[in-house]
Protein backbone atom coordinates (compact mmCIF):
# COMPACT_ATOMS: atom_id res chain seq x y z
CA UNK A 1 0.00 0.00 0.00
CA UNK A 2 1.57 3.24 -1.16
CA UNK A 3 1.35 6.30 1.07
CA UNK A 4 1.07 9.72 0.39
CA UNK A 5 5.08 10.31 -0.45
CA UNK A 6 4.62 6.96 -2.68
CA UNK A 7 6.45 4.82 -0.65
CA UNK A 8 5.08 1.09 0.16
CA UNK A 9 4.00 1.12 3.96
CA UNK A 10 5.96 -1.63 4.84
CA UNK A 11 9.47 -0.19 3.05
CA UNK A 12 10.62 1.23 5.95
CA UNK A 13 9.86 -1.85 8.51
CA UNK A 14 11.42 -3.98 5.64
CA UNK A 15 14.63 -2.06 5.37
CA UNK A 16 15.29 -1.84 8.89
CA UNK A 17 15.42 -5.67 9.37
CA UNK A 18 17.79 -5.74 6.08
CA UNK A 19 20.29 -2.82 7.16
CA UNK A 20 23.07 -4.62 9.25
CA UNK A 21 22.35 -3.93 12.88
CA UNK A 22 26.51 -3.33 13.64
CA UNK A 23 25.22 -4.66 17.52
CA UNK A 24 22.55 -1.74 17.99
CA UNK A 25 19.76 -2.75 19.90
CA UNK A 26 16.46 -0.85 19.26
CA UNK A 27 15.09 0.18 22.63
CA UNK A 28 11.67 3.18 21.54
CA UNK A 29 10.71 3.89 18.32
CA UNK A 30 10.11 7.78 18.70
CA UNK A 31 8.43 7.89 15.36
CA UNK A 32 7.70 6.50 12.07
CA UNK A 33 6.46 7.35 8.45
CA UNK A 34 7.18 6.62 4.82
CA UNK A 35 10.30 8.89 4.78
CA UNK A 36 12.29 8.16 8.16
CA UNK A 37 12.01 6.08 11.43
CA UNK A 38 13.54 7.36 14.35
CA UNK A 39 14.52 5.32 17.24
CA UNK A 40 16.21 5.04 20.53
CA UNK A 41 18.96 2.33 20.49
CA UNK A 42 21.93 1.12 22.76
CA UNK A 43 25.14 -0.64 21.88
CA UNK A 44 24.64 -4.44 22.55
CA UNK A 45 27.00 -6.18 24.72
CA UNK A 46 27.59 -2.51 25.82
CA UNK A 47 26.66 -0.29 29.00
CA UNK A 48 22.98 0.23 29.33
CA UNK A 49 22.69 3.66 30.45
CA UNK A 50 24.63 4.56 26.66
CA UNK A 51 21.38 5.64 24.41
CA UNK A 52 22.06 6.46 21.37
CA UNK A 53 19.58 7.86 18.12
CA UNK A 54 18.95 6.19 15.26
CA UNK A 55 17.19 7.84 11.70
CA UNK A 56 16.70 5.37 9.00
CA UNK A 57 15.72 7.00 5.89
CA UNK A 58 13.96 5.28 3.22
CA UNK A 59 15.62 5.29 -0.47
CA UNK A 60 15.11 8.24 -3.09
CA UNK A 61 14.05 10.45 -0.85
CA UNK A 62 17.55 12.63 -0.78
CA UNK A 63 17.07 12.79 3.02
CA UNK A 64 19.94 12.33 5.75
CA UNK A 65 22.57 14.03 3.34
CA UNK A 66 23.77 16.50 5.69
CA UNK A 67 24.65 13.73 8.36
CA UNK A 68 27.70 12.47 6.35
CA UNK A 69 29.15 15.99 6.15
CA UNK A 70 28.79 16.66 9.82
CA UNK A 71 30.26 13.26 10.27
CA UNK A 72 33.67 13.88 7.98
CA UNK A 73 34.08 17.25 9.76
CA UNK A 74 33.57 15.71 12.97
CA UNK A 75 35.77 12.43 12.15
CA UNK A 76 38.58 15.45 11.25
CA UNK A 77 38.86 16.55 14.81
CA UNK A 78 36.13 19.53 13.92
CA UNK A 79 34.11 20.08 17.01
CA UNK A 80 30.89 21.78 16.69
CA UNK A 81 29.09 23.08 20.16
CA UNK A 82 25.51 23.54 18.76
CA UNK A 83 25.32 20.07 17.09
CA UNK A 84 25.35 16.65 18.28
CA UNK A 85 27.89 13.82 17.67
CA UNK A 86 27.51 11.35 14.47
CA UNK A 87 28.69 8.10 15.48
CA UNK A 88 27.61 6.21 12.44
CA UNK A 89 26.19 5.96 9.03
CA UNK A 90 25.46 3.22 6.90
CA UNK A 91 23.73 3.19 3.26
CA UNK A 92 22.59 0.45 1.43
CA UNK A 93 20.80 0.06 -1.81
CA UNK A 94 17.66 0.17 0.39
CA UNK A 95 18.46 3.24 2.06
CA UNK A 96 20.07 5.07 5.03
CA UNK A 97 20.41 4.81 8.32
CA UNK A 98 22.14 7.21 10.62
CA UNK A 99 23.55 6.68 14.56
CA UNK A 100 23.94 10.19 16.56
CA UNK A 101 24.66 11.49 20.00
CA UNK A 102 21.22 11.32 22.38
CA UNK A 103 21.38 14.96 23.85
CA UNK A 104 20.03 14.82 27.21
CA UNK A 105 17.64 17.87 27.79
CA UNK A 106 14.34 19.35 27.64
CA UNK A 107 13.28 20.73 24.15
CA UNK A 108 13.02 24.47 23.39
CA UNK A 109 9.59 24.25 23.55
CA UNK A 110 9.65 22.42 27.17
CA UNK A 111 12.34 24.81 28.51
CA UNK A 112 10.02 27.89 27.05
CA UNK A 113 7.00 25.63 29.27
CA UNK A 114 8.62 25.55 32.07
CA UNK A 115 10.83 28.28 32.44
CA UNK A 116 8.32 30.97 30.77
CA UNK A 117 8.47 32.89 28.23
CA UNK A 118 9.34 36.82 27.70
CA UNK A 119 12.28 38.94 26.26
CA UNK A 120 15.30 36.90 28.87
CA UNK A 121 14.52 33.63 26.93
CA UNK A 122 14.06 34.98 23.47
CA UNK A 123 17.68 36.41 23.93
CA UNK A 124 19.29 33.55 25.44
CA UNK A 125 17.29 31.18 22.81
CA UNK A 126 17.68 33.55 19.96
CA UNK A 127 21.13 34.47 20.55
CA UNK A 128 22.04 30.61 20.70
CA UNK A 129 20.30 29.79 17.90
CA UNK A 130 22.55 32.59 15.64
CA UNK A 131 25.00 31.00 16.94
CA UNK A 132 23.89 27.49 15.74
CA UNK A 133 23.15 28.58 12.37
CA UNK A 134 27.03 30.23 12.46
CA UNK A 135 28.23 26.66 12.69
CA UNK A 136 25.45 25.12 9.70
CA UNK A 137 26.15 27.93 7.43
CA UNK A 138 30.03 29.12 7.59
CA UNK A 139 31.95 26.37 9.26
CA UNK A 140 31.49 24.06 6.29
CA UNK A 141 32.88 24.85 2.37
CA UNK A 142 28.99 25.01 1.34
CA UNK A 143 26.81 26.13 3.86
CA UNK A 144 24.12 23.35 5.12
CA UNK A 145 20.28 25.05 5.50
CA UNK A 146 18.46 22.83 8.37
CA UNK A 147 14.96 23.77 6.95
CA UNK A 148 13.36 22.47 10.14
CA UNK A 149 14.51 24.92 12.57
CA UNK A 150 11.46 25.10 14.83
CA UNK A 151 10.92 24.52 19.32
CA UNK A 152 10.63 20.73 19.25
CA UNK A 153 14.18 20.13 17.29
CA UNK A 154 16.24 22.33 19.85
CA UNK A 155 17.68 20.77 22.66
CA UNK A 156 18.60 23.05 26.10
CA UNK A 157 21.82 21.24 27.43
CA UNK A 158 24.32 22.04 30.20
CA UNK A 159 23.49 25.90 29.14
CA UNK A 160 23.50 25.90 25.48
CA UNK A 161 21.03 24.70 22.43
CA UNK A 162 21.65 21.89 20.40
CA UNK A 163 19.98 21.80 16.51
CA UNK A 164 18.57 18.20 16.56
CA UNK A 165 17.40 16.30 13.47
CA UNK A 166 19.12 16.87 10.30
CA UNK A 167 16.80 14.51 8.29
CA UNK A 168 15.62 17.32 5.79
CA UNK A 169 18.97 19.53 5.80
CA UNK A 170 20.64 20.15 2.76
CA UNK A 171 23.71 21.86 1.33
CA UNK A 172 23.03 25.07 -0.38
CA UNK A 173 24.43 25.53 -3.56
CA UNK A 174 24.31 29.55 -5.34
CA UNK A 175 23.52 28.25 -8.55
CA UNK A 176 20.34 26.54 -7.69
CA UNK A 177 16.64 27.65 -8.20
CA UNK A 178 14.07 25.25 -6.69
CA UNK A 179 14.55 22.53 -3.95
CA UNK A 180 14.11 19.22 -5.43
CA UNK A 181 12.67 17.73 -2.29
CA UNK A 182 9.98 19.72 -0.55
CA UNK A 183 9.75 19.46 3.71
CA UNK A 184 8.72 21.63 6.04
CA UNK A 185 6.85 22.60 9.10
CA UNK A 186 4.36 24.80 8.60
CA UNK A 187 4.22 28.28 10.73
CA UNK A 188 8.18 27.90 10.97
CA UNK A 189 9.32 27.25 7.38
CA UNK A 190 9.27 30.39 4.83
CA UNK A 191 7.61 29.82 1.43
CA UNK A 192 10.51 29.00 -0.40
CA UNK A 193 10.84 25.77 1.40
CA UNK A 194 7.37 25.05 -0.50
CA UNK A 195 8.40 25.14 -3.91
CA UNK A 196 8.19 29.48 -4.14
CA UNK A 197 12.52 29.12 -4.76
CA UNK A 198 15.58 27.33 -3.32
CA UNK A 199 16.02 27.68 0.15
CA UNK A 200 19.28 29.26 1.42
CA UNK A 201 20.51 30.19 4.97
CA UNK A 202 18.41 33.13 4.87
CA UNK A 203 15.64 30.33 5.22
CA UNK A 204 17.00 29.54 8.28
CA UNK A 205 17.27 33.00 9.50
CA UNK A 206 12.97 33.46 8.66
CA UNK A 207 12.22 29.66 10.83
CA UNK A 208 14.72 31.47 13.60
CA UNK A 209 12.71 34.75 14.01
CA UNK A 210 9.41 32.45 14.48
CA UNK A 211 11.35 30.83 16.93
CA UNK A 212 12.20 33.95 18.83
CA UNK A 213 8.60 34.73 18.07
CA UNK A 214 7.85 31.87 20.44
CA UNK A 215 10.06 32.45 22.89
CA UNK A 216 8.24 35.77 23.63
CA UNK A 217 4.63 34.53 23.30
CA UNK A 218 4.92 31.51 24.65
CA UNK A 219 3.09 29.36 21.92
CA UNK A 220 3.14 28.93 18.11
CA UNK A 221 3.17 32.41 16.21
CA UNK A 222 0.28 32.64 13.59
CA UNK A 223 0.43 33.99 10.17
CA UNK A 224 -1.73 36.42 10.84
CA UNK A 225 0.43 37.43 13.22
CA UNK A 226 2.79 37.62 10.94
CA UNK A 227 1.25 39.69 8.56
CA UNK A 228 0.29 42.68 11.64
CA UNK A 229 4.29 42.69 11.59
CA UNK A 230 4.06 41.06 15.15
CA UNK A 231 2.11 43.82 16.58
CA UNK A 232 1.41 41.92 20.25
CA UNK A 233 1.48 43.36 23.59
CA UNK A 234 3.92 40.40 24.47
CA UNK A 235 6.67 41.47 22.44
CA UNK A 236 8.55 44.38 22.83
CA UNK A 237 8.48 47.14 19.71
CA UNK A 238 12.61 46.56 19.14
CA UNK A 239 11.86 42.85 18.29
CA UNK A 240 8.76 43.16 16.61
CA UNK A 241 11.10 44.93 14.09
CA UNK A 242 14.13 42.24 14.58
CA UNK A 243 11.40 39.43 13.79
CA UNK A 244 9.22 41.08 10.95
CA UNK A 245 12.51 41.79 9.36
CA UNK A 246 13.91 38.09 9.53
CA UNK A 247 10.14 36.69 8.30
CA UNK A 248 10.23 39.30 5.51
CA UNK A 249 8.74 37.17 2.75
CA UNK A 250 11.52 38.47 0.24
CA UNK A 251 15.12 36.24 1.22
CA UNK A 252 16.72 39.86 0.12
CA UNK A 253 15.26 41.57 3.07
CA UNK A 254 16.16 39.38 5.74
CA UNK A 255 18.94 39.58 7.69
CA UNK A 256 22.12 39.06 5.58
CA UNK A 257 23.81 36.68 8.09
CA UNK A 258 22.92 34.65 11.60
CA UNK A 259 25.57 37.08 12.99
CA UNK A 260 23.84 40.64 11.81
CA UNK A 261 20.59 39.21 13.35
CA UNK A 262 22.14 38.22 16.47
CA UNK A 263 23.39 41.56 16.57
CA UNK A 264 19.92 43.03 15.71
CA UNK A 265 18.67 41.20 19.29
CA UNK A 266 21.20 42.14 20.89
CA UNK A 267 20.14 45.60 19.93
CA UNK A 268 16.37 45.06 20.81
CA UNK A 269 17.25 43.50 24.37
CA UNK A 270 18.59 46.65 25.46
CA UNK A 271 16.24 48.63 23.62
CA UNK A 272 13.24 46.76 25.50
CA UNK A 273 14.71 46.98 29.00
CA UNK A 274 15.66 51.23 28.55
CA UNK A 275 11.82 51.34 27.06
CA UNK A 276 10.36 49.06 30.23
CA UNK A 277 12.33 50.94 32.70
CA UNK A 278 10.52 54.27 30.69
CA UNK A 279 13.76 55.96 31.20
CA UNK A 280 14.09 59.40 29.65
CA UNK A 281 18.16 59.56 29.35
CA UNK A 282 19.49 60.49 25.67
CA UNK A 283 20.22 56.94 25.58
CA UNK A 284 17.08 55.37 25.00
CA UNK A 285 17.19 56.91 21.42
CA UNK A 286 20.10 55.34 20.81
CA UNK A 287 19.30 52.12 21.79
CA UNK A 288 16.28 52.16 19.81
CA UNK A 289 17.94 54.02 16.84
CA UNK A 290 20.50 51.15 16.86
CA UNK A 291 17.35 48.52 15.80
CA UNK A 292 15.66 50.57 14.28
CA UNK A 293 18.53 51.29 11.24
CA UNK A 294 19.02 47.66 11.05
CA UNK A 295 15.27 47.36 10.30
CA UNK A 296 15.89 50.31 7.42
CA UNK A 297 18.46 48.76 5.71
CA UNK A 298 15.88 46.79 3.69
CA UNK A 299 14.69 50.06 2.02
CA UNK A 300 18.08 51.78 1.32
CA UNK A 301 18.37 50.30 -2.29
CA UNK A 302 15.17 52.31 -2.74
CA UNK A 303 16.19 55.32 -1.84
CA UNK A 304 19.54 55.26 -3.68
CA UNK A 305 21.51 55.86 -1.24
CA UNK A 306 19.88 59.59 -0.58
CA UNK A 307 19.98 61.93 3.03
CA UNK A 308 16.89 61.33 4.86
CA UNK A 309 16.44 65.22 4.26
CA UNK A 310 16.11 65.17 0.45
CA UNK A 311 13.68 62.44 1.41
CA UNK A 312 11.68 64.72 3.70
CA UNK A 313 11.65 67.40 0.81
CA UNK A 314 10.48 64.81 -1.87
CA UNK A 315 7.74 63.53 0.38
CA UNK A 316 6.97 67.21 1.06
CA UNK A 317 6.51 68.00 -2.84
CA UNK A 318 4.76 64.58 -3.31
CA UNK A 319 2.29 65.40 -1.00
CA UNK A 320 1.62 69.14 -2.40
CA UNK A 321 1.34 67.24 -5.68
CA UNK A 322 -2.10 64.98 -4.38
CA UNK A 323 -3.47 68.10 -2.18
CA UNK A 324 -3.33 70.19 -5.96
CA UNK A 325 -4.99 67.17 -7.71
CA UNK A 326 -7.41 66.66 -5.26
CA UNK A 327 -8.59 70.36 -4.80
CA UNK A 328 -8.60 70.51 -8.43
CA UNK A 329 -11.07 67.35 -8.92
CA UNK A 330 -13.69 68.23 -5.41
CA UNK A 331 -13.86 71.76 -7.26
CA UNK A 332 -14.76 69.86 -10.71
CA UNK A 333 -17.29 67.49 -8.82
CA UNK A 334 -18.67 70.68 -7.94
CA UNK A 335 -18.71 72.96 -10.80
CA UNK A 336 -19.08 70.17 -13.16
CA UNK A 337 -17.86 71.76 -16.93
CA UNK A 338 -19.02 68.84 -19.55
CA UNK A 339 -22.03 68.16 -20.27
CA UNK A 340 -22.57 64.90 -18.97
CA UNK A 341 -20.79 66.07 -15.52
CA UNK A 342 -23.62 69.11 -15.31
CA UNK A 343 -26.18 66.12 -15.90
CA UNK A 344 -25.13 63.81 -13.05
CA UNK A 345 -25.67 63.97 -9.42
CA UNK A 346 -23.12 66.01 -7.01
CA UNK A 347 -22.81 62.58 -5.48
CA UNK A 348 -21.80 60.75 -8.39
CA UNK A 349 -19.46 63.33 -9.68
CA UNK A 350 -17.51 62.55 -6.31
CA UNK A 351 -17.25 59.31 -6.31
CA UNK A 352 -16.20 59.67 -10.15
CA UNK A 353 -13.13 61.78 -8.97
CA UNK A 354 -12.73 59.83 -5.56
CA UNK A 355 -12.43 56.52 -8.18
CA UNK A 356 -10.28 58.19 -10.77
CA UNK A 357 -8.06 60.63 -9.74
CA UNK A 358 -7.79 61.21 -5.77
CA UNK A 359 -7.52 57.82 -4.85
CA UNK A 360 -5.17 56.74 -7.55
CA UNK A 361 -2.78 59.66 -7.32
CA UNK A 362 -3.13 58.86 -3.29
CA UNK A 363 -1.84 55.26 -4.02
CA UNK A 364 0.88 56.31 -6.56
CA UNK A 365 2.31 59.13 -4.10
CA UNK A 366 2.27 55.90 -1.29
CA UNK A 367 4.61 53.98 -3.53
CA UNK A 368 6.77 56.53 -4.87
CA UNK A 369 7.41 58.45 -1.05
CA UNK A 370 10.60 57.86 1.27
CA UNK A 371 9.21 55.53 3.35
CA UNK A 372 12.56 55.55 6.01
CA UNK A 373 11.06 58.12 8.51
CA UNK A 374 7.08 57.45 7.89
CA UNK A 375 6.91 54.02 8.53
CA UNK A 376 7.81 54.83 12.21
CA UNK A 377 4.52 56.60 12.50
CA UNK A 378 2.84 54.46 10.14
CA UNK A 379 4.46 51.03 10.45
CA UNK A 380 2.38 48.92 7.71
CA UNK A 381 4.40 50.35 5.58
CA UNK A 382 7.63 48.69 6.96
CA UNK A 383 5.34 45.19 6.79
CA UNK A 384 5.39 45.15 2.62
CA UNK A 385 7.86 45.14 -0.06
CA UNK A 386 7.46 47.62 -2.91
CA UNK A 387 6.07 44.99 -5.04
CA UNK A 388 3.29 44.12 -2.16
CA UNK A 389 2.43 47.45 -1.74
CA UNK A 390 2.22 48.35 -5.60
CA UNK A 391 -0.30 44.97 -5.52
CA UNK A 392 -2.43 45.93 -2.79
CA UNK A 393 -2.74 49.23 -4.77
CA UNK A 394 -3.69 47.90 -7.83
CA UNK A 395 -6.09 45.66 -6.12
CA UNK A 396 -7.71 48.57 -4.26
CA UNK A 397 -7.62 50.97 -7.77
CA UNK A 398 -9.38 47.74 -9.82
CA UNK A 399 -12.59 47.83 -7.31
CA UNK A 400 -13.13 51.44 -7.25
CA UNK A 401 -12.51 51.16 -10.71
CA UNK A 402 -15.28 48.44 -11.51
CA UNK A 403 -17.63 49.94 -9.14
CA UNK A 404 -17.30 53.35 -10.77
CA UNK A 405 -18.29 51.72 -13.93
CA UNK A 406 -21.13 50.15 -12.65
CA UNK A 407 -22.54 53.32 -11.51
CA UNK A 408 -21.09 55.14 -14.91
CA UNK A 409 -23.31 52.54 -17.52
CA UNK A 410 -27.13 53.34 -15.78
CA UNK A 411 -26.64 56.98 -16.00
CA UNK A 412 -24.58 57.22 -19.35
CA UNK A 413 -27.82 55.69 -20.44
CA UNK A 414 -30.12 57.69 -19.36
């Protein structure tokens, strides 16, 4: 019987009796589907207490890749403090099966359960986690992507996080367009990872800002959530900018590196505690200033590179510009000055210009502005990229559009 990935039901229970056992005895099976099986196994013949984990991945489905690399760094005398040890891999023409390190500790999203959540564990779990993806994306010649960064596949040990479960990792090569093996938890995984583009380690950095995300609320973030830019009481201002920019849905706009967005928190930490502690000291600015130009590098390529004062002035004649266009068209839905106009109702001649000309010339000015200083006062703007925006613009211009014609046919009639 095939499941949904088109693999037999019984593959996986097949291959593990036919993969040599090398004297591991299986003592849980943690989980099982048509892809991997995951167990909990302990040398025989060997001390009891000395659990190990076992992934066996089924054939063709490119998973468990990333575990040989980690292995031949690690078998090199490379030590890595946010992974765990590989102690064994064996493939066969049936498939793959991996022996690792059992990392003793709770799971991010037990620790976060227990401990609570709130802006001390989003720094010590965000800060960790940079520092994890460090080690996944620059310690290696080509940069591994985990693609499954998310609560329940970080480990809290002796102080420190762990990245668990490298079944769906892969190596990230620049040429590349598209994935050729979609995975992915939804909520933590951007929309590349679902066939929208290749993933890269800026893929990493969006499932990391939902983790941080989590760390503050204390539960899964929403997509919705998401899309108000993180606008909850729970988190802090300074990281609702550090996360909306990491789950930008553009790569280009997230943060460059794990290190810039550690940075970033760092930045928002002590941005959050000046703000809580409402302190009125020149400082406060700065702290906020510091997260706040991090967040604004995403929108310097617009600007080319201009003074935020020749911004100010071109948002200045923009908006002279749409107050002239609009005086000119309420005076013409007044005065009328074609002979249809002088036929139809005040009312209608309003709407006509509201449709045709204000509104439009509104949305046009929207895109075109500086948007560096007004998206602090108006922060949806921050939330989109210029393509969204333009979009949502056309979107809005199309119904006004369609409605004015509906209202336009009757009376041209008449």
């Amino acid at each position: 019987m095939l499941g949904d990935g088109g693999f037999d039901k019984t593959e996986l229970a097949k291959l593990l009796d036919e993969l040599p056992n090398d004297g591991w005895v299986v003592d849980e099976v943690v989980s099982s589907s048509e892809f991997e099986t995951t167990q909990i196994v302990h040398r025989d013949k060997g001390l009891v207490d000395n659990r190990y984990v076992r992934k066996v991945f089924a054939k063709g489905t490119g998973l468990g890749v990333a575990y040989r690399r980690v292995l031949e760094a690690q078998a090199a005398n490379r030590h890595f403090e946010h992974l765990p040890l590989v102690y064994d891999m064996v493939e066969t023409d049936e498939g793959v099966a991996v022996v690792t390190e059992f990392v003793q500790g709770p799971t991010l999203r037990q620790f976060v359960k227990t401990r609570g959540c709130g802006v001390e564990t989003a720094l010590f779990a965000g800060g960790q986690l940079c520092d994890a993806m460090c080690e996944l994306h620059e310690a290696f010649d080509e940069p591994i992507v985990h693609r499954d960064l998310k609560p329940s596949n970080i480990v809290v040990t002796g102080g420190k996080l762990v990245l668990i479960d490298l079944g769906i990792a892969r190596t990230w090569h620049p040429e590349g367009t598209r994935d050729t093996v979609l995975f992915g938890t939804p909520g933590y995984a951007p929309p590349e990872q679902f066939g929208y583009g290749q993933t890269t380690p800026q893929s990493d950095i969006y499932a990391a800002g939902m983790v941080v995300a989590f760390c503050l609320l204390g539960e899964d973030p929403t997509s919705t959530l998401r899309e108000s830019g993180f606008a909850d009481a729970r988190i802090p201002q300074p990281f609702q900018l550090v996360i909306a920019k990491a789950t930008a849905l553009d790569q280009k706009q997230r943060y460059a590196s794990a290190h810039e967005m550690k940075t970033a928190l760092e930045q928002a930490a002590r941005a959050a505690s000046v703000m809580k502690a409402e302190a009125k000291a020149p400082g406060n600015v700065v702290s906020l200033q510091g997260v706040q130009e991090s967040h604004d590098a995403q929108v310097h390529h617009a600007t080319f590179g201009l003074p935020a004062a020749v911004g100010i002035v071109w948002n200045v004649l923009l908006a002279i510009a749409w107050a002239f266009l609009t005086l000119v068209s309420l005076t013409a839905s007044f005065t009328g000055g074609t002979e249809f106009l002088d036929r139809m109702p005040v009312g209608f001649r309003l709407f006509e210009y509201l449709a045709l000309v204000i509104v439009p010339s509104g949305l046009l000015a929207v895109l075109l502005c500086d948007k560096r200083r007004l998206k602090k006062h108006v922060p949806i703007l921050g939330r989109y990229t210029w393509l969204q925006l333009a979009l949502r613009c056309l979107g809005i211009v199309a119904i006004l559009y369609f409605v004015a014609v509906v209202l336009y046919l009757p009376l041209y009639g008449s």
